[in-house]
N, C-alpha and C. Protein backbone atom coordinates (compact mmCIF):
# COMPACT_ATOMS: atom_id res chain seq x y z
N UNK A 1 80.45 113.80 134.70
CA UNK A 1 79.72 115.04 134.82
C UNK A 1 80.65 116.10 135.39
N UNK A 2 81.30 117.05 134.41
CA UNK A 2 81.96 118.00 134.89
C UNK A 2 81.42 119.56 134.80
N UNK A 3 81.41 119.91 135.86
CA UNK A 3 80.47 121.37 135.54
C UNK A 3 81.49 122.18 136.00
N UNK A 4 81.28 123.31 135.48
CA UNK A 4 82.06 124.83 135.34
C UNK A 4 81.83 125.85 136.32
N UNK A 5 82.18 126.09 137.43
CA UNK A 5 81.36 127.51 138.11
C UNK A 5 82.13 128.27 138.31
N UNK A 6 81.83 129.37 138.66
CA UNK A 6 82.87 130.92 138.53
C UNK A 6 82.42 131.25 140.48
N UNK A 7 83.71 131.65 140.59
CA UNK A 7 83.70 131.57 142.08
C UNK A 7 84.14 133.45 142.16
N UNK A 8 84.13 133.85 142.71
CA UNK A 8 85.00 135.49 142.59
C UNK A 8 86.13 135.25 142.59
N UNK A 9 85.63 135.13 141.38
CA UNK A 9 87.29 135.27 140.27
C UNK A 9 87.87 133.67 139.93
N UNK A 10 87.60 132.86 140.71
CA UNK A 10 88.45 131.59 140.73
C UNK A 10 87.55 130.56 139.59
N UNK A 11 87.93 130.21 138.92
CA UNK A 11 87.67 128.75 138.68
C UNK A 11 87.13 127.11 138.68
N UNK A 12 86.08 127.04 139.43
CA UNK A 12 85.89 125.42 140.29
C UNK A 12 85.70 124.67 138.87
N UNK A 13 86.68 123.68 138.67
CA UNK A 13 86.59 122.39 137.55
C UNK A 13 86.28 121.21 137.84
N UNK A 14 86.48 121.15 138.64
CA UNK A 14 85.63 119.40 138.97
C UNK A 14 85.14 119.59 141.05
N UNK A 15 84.22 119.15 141.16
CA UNK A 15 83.35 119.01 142.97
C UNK A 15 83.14 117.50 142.73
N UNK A 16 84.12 116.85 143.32
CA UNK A 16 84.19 115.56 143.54
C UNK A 16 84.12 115.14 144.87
N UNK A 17 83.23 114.41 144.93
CA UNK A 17 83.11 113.81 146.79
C UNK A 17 84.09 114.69 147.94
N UNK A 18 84.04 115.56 148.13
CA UNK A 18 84.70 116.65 149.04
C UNK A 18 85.77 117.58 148.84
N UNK A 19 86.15 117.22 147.29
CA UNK A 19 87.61 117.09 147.12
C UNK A 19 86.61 118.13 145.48
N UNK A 20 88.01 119.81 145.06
CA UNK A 20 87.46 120.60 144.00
C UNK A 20 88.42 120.58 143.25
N UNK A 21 88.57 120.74 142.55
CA UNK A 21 89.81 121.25 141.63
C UNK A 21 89.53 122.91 140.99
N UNK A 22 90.07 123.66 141.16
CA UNK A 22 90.40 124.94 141.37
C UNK A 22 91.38 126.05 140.59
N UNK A 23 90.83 126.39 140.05
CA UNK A 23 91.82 127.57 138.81
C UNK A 23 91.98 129.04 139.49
N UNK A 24 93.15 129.59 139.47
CA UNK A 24 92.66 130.95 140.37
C UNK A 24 93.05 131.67 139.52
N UNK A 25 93.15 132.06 138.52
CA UNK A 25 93.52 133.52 137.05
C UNK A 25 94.80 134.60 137.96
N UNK A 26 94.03 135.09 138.71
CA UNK A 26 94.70 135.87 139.47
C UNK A 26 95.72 135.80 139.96
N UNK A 27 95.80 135.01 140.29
CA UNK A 27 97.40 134.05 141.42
C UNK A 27 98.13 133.49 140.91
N UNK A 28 97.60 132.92 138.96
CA UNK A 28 98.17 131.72 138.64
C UNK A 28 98.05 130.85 139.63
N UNK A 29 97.56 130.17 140.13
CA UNK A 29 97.43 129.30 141.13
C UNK A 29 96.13 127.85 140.41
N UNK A 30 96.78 126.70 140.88
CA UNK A 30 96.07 125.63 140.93
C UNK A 30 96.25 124.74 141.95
N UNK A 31 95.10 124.23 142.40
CA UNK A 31 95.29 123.39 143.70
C UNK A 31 93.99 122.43 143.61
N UNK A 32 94.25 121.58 144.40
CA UNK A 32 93.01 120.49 144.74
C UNK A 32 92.92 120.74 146.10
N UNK A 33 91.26 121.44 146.30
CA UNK A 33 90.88 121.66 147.64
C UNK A 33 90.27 119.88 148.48
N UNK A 34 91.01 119.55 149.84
CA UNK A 34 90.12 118.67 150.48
C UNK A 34 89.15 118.94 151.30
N UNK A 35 88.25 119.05 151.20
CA UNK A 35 86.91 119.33 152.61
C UNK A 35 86.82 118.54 154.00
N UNK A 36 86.97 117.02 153.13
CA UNK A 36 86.22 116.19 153.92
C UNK A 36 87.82 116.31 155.51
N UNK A 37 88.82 116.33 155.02
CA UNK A 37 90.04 116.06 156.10
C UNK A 37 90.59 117.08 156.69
N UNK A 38 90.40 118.15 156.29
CA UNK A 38 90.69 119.93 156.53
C UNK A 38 92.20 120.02 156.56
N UNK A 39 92.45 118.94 155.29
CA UNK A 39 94.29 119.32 155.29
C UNK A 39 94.31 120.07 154.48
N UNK A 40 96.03 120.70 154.34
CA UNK A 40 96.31 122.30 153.59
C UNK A 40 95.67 121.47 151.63
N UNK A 41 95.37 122.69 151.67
CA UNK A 41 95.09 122.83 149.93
C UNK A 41 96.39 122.16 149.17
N UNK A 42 95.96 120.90 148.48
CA UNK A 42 97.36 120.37 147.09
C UNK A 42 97.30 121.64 145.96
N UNK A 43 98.93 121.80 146.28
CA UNK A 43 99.02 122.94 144.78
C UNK A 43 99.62 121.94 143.86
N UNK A 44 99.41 122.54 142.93
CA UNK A 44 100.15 122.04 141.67
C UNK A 44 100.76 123.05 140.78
N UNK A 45 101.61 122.69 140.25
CA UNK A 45 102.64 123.57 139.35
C UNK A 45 101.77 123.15 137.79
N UNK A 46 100.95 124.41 137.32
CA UNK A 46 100.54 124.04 136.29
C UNK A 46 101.26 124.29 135.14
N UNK A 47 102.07 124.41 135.25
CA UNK A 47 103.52 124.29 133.87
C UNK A 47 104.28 123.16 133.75
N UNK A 48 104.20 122.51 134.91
CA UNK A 48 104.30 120.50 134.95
C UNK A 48 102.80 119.94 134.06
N UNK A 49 102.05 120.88 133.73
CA UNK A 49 100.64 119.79 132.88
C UNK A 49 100.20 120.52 131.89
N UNK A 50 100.80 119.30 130.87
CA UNK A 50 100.57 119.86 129.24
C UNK A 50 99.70 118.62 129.00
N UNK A 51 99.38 117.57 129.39
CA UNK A 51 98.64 116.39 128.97
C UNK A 51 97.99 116.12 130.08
N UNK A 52 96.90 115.16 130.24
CA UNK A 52 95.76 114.49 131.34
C UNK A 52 96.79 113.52 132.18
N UNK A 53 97.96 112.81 131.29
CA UNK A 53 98.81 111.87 131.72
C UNK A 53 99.56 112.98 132.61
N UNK A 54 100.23 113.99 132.17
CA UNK A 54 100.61 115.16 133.06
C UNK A 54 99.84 114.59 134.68
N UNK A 55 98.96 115.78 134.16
CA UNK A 55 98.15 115.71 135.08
C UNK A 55 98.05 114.57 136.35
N UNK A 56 97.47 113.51 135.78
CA UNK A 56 97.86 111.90 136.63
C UNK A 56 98.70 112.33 137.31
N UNK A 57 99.66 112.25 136.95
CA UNK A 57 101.45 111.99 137.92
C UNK A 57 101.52 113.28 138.57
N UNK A 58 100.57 114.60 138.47
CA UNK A 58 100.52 115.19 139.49
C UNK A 58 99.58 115.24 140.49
N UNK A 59 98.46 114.53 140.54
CA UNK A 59 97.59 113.97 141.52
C UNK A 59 98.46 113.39 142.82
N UNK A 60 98.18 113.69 143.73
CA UNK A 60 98.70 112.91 144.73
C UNK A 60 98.24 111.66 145.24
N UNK A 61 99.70 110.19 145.68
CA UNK A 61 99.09 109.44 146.16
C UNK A 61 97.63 108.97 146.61
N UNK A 62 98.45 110.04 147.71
CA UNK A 62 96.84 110.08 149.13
C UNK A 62 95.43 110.23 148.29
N UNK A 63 95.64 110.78 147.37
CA UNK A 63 94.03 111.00 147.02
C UNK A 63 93.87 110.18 145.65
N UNK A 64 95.03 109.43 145.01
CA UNK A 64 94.79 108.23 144.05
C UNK A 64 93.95 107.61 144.67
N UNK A 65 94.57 106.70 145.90
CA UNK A 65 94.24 106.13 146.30
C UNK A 65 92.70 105.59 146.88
N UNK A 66 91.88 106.83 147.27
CA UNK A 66 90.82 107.14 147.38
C UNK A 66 89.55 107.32 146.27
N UNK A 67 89.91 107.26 145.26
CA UNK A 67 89.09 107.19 144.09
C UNK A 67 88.94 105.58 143.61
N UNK A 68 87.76 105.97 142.78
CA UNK A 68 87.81 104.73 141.67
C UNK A 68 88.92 105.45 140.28
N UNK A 69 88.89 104.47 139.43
CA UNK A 69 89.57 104.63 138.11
C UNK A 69 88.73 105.69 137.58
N UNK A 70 87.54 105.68 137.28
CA UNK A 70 87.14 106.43 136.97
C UNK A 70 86.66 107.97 137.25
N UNK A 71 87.10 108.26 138.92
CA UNK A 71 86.53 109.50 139.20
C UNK A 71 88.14 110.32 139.32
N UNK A 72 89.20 109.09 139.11
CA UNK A 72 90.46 109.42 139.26
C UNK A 72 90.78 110.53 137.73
N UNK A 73 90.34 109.91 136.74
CA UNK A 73 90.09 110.12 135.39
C UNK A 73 90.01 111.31 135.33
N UNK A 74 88.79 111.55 135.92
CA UNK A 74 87.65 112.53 135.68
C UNK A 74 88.62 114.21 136.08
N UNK A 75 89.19 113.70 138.00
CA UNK A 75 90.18 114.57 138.27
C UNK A 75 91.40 115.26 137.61
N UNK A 76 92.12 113.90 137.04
CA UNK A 76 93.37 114.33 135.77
C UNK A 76 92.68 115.24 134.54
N UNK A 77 91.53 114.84 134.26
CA UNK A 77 91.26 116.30 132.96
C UNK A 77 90.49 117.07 133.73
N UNK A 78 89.95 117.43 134.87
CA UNK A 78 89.74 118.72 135.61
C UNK A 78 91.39 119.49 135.59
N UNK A 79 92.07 118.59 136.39
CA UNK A 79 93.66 119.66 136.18
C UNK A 79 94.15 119.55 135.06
N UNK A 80 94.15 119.04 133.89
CA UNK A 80 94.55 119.53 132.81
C UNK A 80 93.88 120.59 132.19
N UNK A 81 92.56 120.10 132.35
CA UNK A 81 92.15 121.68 132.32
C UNK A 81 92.44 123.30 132.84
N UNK A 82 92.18 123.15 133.93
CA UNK A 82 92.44 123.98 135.00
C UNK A 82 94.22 124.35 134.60
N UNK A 83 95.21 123.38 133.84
CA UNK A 83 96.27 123.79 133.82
C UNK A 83 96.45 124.90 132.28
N UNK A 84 95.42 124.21 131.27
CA UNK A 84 95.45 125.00 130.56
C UNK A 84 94.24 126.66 130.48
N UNK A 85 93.91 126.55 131.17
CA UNK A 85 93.52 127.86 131.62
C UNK A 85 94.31 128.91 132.17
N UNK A 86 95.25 128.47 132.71
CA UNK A 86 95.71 129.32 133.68
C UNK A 86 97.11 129.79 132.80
N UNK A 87 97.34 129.10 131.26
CA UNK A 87 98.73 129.54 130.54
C UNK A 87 98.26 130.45 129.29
């Protein structure tokens, strides 16, 4: 279940258990926001993600780790998305 919302101006692509994935138009900017730990925002270089596999290998450890396979999934085509939006 991936839903779309428009933030002023920004992007939200995936609201996963605390954790957003985030398009900003404006900034060129992509990042994975964490809630639940109040550590700094993961950016990502969305010109490193032309594929979901992209994507994957730019997910970080720390937050592989924390998913199932499947919500891990779900995250890699939120930022592939989110990467092709923003080119």
């Amino acid at each position: 279940m991936l839903n779309v919302l428009a933030l002023f101006g920004s992007e939200i692509l995936l609201w996963l258990s605390h954790k957003r994935v985030d398009a900003e138009p404006q900034g060129h900017k992509l990042q994975i926001q964490c809630n639940e730990d109040k550590t700094v925002d993961i950016r990502i270089k969305y010109e490193k993600v032309s594929s979901v596999k992209d994507a994957l290998r730019e997910v970080p450890d720390r937050l592989k780790k924390n998913l199932t396979q499947g919500k891990l999934q779900d995250m890699a085509k939120a930022v592939y998305r989110a990467a092709q939006s923003l080119t």
